[in-house]
C-alpha atoms as a PDB file:
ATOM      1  CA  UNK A   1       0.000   0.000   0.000  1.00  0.00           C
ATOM      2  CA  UNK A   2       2.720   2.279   0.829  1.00  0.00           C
ATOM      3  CA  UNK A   3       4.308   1.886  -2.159  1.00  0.00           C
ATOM      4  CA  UNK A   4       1.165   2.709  -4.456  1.00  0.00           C
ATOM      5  CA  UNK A   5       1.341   5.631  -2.774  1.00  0.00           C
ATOM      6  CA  UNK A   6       4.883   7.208  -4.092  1.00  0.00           C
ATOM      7  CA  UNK A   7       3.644   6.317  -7.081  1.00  0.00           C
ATOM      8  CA  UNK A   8       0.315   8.596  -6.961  1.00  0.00           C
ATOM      9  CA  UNK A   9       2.629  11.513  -5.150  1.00  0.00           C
ATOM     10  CA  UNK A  10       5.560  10.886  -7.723  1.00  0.00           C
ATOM     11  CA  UNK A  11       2.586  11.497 -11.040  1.00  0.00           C
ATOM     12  CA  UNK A  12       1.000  14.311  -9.468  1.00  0.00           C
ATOM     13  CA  UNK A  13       2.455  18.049  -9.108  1.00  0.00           C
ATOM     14  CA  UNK A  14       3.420  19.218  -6.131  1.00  0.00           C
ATOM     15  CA  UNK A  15       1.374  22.292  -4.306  1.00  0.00           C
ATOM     16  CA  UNK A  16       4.446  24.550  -5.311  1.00  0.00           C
ATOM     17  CA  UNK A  17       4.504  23.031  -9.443  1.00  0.00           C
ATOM     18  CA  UNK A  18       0.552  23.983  -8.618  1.00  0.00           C
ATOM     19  CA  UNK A  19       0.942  27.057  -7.511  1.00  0.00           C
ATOM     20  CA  UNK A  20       3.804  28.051  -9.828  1.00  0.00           C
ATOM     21  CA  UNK A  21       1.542  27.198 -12.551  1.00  0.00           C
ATOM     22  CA  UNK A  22      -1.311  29.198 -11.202  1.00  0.00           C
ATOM     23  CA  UNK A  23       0.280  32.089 -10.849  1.00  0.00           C
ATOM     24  CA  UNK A  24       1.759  31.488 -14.654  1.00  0.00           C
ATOM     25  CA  UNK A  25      -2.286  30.745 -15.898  1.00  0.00           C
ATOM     26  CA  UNK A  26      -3.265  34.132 -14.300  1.00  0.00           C
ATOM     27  CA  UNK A  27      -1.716  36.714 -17.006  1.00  0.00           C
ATOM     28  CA  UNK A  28      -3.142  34.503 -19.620  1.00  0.00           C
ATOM     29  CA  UNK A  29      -5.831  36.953 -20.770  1.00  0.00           C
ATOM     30  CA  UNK A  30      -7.747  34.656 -23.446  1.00  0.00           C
ATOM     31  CA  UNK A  31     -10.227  32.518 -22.556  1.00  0.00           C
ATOM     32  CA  UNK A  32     -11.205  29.454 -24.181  1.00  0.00           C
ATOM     33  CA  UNK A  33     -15.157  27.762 -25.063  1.00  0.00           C
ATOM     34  CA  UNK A  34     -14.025  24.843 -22.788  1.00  0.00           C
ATOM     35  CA  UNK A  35     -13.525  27.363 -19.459  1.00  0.00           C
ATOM     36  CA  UNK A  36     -16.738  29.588 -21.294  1.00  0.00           C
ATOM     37  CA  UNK A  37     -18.690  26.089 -20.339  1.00  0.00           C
ATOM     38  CA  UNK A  38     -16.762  25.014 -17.227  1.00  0.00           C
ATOM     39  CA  UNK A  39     -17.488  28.075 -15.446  1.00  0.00           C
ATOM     40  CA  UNK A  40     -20.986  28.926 -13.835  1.00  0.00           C
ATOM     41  CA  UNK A  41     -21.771  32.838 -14.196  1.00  0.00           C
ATOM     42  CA  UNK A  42     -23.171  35.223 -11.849  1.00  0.00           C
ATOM     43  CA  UNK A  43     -24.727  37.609 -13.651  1.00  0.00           C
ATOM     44  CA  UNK A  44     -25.464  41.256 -12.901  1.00  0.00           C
ATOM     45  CA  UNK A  45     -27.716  44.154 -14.614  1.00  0.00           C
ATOM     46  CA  UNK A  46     -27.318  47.226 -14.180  1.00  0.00           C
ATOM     47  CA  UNK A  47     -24.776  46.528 -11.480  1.00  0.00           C
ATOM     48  CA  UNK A  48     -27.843  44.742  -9.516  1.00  0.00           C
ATOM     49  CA  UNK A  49     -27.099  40.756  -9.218  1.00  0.00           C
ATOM     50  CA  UNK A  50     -30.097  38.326 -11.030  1.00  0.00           C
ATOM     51  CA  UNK A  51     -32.461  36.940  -8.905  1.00  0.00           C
ATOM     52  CA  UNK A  52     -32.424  34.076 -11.349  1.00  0.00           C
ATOM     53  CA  UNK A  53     -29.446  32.034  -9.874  1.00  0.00           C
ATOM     54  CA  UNK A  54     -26.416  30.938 -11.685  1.00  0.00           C
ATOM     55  CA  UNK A  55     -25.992  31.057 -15.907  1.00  0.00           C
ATOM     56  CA  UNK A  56     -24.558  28.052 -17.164  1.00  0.00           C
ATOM     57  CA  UNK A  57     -22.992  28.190 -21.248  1.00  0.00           C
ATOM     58  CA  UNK A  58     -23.297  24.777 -22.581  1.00  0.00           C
ATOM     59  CA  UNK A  59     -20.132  22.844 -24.341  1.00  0.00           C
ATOM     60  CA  UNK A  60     -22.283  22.489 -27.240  1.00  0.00           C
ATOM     61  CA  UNK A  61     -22.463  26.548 -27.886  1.00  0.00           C
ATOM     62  CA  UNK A  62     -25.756  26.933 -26.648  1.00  0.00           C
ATOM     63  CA  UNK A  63     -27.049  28.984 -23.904  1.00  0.00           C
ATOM     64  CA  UNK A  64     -30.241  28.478 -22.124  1.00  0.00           C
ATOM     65  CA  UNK A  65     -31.940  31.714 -21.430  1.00  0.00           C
ATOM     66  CA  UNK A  66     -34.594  32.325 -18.158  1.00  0.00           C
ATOM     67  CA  UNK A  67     -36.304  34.946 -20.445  1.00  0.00           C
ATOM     68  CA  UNK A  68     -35.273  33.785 -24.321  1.00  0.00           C
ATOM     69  CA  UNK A  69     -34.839  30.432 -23.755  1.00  0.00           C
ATOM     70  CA  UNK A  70     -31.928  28.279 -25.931  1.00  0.00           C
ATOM     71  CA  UNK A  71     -29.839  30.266 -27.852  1.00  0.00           C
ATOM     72  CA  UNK A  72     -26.288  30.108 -29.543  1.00  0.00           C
ATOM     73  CA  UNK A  73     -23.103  31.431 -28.288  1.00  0.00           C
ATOM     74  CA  UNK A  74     -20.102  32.030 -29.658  1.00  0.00           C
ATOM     75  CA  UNK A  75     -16.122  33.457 -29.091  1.00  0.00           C
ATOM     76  CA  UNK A  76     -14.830  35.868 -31.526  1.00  0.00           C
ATOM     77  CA  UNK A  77     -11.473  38.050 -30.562  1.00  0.00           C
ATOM     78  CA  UNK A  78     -12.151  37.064 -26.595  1.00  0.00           C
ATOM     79  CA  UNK A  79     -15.819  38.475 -27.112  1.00  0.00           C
ATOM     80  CA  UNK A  80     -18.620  36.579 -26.151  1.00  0.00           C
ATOM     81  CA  UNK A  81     -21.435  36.806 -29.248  1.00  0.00           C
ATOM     82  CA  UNK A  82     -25.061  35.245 -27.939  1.00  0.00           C
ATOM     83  CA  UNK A  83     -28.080  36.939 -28.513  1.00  0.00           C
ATOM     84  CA  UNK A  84     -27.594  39.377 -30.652  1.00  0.00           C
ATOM     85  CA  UNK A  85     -25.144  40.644 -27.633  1.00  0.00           C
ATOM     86  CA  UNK A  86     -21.156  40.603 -28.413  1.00  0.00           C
ATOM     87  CA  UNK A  87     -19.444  41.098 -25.179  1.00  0.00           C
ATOM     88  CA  UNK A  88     -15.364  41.609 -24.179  1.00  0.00           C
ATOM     89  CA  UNK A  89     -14.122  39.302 -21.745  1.00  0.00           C
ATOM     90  CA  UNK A  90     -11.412  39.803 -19.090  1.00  0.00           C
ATOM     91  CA  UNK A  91      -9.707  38.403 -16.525  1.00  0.00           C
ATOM     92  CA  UNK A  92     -11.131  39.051 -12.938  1.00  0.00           C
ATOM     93  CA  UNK A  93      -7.469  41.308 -11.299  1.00  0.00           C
ATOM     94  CA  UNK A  94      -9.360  40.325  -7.847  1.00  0.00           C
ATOM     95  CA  UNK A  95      -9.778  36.268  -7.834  1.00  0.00           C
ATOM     96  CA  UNK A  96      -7.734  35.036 -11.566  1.00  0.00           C
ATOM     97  CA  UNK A  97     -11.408  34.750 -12.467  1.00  0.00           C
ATOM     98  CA  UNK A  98     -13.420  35.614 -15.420  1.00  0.00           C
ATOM     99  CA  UNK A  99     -15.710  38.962 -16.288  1.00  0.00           C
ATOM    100  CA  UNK A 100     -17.645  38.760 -19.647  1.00  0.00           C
ATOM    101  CA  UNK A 101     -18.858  42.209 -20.055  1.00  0.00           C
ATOM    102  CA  UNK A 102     -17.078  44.308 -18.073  1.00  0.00           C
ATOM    103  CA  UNK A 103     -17.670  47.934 -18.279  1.00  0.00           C
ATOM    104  CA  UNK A 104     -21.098  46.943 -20.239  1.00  0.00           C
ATOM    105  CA  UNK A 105     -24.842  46.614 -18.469  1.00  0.00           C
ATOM    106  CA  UNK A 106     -24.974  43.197 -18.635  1.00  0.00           C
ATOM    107  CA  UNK A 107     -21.793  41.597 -16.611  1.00  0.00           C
ATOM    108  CA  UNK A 108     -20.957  37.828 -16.193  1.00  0.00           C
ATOM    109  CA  UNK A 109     -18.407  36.857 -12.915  1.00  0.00           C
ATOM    110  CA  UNK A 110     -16.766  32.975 -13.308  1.00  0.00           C
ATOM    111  CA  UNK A 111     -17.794  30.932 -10.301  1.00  0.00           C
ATOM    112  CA  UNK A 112     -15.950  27.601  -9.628  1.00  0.00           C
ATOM    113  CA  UNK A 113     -18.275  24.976 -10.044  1.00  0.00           C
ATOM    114  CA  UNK A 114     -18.420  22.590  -7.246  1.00  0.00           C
ATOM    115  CA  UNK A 115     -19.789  19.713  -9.987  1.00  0.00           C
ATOM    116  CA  UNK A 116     -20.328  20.529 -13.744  1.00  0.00           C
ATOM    117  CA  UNK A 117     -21.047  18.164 -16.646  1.00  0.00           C
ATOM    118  CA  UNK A 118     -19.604  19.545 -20.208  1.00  0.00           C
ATOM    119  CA  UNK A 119     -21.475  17.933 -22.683  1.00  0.00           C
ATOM    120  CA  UNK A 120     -20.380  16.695 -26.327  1.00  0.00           C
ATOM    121  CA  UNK A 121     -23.801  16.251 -28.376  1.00  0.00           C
ATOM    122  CA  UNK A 122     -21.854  15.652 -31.479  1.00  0.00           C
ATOM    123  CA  UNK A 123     -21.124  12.248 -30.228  1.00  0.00           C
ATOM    124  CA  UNK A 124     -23.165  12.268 -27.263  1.00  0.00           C
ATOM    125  CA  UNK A 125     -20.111  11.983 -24.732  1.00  0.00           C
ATOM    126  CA  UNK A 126     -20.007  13.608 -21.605  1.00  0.00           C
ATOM    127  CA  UNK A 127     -17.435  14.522 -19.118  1.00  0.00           C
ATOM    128  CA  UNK A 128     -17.802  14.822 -15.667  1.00  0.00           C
ATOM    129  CA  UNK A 129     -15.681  17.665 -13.848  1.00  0.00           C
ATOM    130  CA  UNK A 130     -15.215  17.945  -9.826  1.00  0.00           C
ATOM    131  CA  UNK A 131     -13.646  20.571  -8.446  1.00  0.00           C
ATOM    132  CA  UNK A 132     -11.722  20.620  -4.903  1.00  0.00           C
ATOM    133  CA  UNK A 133     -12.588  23.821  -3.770  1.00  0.00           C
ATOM    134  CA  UNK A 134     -14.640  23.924  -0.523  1.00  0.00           C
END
């Protein structure tokens, strides 16, 4: 038993290689559709915070709407394009988050999902994604 243990510790990166590596990830200032469907969004108007709960952006590139129901989204030049909307996004300076939208009325914060499933519908795979964060 002890010894299937060095092996787990010897393939995984230490909490300084982890660190080192978040700290690296954090000027990286494009985002890409796999963290635009990771991520749940909190969502504000108007500065005022939706009563709606979390926004979740499907893997597929669709979006499921409380008041427009499923729509399409896109990336284009790290703006997010859905409903007739095109929106810059930027990293969070605060938390090495995500902010689609900042400076506009309609603003999007990244939350770390505690569970998320991205789903594939081209070939109807789906991966399961847990998070350690308490």
């Amino acid at each position: 038993m002890t010894r299937n243990r060095r092996i787990i510790r010897a393939t995984l990166p230490s909490i300084k290689q982890q660190m080192q590596y978040s700290i690296y990830d954090s000027k990286r200032h494009i985002i890409t559709p796999y963290e635009i469907a990771y991520f749940q969004w909190k969502l504000y108007y108007n500065g005022e915070p939706s009563q709606m709960g979390l926004r979740q952006f499907n893997a597929n590139g669709t979006y499921n709407s409380p008041y427009s129901g499923l729509c399409e989204w896109t990336l284009q030049d790290n703006h997010l394009v859905f409903m007739g909307v095109v929106l810059p996004v930027v990293r969070n300076p605060h938390n090495w988050g995500w902010i689609i939208g900042s400076g506009c009325r309609t603003v999007y914060y990244s939350i770390e999902p505690t569970t998320t499933t991205c789903s594939n519908t081209n070939n109807n795979q789906s991966l399961s994604l847990q998070s350690n964060s308490k």
